[in-house]
N, C-alpha and C. Protein backbone atom coordinates (compact mmCIF):
# COMPACT_ATOMS: atom_id res chain seq x y z
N UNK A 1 -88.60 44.20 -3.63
CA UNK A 1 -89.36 45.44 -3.63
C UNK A 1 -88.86 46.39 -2.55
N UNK A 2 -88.51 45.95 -1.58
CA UNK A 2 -88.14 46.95 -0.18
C UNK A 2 -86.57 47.52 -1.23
N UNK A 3 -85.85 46.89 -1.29
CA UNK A 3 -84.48 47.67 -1.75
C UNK A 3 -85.06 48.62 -3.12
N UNK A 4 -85.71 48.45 -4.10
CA UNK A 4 -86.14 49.91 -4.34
C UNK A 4 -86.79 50.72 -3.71
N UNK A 5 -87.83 50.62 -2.94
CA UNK A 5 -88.34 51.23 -1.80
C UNK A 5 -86.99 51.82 -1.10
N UNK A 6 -86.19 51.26 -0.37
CA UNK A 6 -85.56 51.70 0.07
C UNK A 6 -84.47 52.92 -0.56
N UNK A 7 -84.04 52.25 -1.77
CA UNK A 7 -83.08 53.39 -3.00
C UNK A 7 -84.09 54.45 -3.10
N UNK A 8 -84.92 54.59 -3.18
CA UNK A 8 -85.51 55.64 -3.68
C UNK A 8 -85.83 56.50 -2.75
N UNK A 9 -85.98 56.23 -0.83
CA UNK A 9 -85.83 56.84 0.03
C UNK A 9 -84.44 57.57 0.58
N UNK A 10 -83.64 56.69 0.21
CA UNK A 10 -82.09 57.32 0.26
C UNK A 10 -81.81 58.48 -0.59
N UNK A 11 -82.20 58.54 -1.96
CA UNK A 11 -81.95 59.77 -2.93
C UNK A 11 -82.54 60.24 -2.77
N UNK A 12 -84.03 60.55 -2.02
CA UNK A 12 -84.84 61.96 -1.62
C UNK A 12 -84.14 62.38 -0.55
N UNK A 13 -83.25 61.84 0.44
CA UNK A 13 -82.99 62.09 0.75
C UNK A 13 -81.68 63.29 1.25
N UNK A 14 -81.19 62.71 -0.40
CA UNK A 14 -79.62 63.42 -0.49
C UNK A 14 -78.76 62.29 -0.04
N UNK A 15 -78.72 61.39 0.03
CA UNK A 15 -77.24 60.16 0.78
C UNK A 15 -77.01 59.60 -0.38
N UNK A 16 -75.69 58.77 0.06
CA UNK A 16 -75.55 57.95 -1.13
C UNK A 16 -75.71 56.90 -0.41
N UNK A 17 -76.46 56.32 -1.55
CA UNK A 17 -77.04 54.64 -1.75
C UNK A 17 -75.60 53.99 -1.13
N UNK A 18 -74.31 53.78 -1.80
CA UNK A 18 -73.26 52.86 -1.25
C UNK A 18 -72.82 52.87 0.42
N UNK A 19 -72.88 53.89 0.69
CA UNK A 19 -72.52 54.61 2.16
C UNK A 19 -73.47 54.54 3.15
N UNK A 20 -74.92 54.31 2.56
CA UNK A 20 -75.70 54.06 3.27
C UNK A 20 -75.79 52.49 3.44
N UNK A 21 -76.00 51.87 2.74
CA UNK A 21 -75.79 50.37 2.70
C UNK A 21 -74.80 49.74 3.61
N UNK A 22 -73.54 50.49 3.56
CA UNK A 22 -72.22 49.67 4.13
C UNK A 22 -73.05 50.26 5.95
N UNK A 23 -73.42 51.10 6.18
CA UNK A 23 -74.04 51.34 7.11
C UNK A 23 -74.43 50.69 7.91
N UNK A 24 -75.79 50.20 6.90
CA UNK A 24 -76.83 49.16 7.57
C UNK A 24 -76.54 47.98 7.81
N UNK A 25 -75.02 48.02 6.53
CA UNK A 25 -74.84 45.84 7.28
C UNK A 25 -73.84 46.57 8.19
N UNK A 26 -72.91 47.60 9.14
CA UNK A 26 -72.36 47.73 9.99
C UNK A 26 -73.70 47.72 10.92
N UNK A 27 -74.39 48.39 10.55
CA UNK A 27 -75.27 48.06 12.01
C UNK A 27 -76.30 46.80 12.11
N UNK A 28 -76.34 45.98 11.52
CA UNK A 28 -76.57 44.35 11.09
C UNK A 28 -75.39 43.37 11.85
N UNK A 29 -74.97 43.95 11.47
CA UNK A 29 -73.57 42.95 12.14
C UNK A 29 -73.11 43.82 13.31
N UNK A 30 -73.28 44.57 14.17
CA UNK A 30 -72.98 45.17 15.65
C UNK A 30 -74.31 44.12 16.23
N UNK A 31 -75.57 44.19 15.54
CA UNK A 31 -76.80 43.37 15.98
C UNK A 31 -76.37 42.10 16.18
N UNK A 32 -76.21 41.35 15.09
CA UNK A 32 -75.50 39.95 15.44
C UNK A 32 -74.61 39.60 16.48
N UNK A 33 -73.72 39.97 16.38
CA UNK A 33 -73.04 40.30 17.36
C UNK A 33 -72.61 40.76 18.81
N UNK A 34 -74.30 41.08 18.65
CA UNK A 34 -74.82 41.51 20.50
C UNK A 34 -73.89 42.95 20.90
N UNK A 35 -73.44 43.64 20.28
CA UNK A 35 -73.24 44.66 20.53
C UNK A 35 -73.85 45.75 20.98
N UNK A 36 -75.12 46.15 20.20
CA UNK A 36 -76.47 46.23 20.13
C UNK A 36 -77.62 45.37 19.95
N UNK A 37 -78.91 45.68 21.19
CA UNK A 37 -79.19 44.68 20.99
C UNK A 37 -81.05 45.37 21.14
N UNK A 38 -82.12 44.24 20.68
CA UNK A 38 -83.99 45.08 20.43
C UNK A 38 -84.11 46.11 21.28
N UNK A 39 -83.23 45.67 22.40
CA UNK A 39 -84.31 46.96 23.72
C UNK A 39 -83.36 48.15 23.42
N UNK A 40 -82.32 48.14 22.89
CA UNK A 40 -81.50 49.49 22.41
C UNK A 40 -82.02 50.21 21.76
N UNK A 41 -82.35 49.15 20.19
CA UNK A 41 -82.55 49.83 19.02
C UNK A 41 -83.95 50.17 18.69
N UNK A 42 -84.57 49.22 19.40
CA UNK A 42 -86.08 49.40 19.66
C UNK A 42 -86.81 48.59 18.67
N UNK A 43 -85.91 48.07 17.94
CA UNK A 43 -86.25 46.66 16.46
C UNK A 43 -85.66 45.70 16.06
N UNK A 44 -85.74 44.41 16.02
CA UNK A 44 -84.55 43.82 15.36
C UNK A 44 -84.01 44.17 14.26
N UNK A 45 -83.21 43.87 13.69
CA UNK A 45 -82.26 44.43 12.10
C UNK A 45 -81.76 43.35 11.94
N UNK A 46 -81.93 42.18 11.66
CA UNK A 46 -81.13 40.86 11.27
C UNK A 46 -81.06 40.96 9.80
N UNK A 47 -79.87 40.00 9.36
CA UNK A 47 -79.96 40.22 7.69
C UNK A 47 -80.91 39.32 7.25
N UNK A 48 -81.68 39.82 6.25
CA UNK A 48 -82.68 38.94 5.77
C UNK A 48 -84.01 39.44 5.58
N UNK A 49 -84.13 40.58 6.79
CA UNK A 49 -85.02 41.14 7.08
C UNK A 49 -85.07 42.60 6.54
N UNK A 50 -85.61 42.64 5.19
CA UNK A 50 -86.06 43.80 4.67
C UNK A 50 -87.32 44.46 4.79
N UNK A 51 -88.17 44.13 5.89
CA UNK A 51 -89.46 44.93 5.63
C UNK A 51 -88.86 45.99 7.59
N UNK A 52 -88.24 45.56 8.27
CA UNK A 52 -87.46 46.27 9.23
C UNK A 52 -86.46 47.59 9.14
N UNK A 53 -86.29 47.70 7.87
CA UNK A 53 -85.24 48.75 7.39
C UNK A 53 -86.16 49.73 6.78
């Protein structure tokens, strides 16, 4: 349910769905990775976790 939730916030938006996606697992995986990290982003973003996005 969140990934239509989510598609359907992306096209009111004007973005594209693919570009936005490759996005979120780039910034999913900077998270993992400790690149960025909760007290940065102010949330976790782990994969798995769709009610965070």
């Amino acid at each position: 349910m969140y990934g239509f939730m989510g598609k359907i916030l992306v096209v009111d938006l004007g973005l594209d769905t693919i570009s936005t996606g490759n996005m979120i697992a780039w910034l999913m995986n900077c998270f993992e990775n400790n690149v960025i990290d909760e007290d940065k982003l102010g949330y976790s973003i782990d994969f798995g976790d769709g009610q965070n996005l």
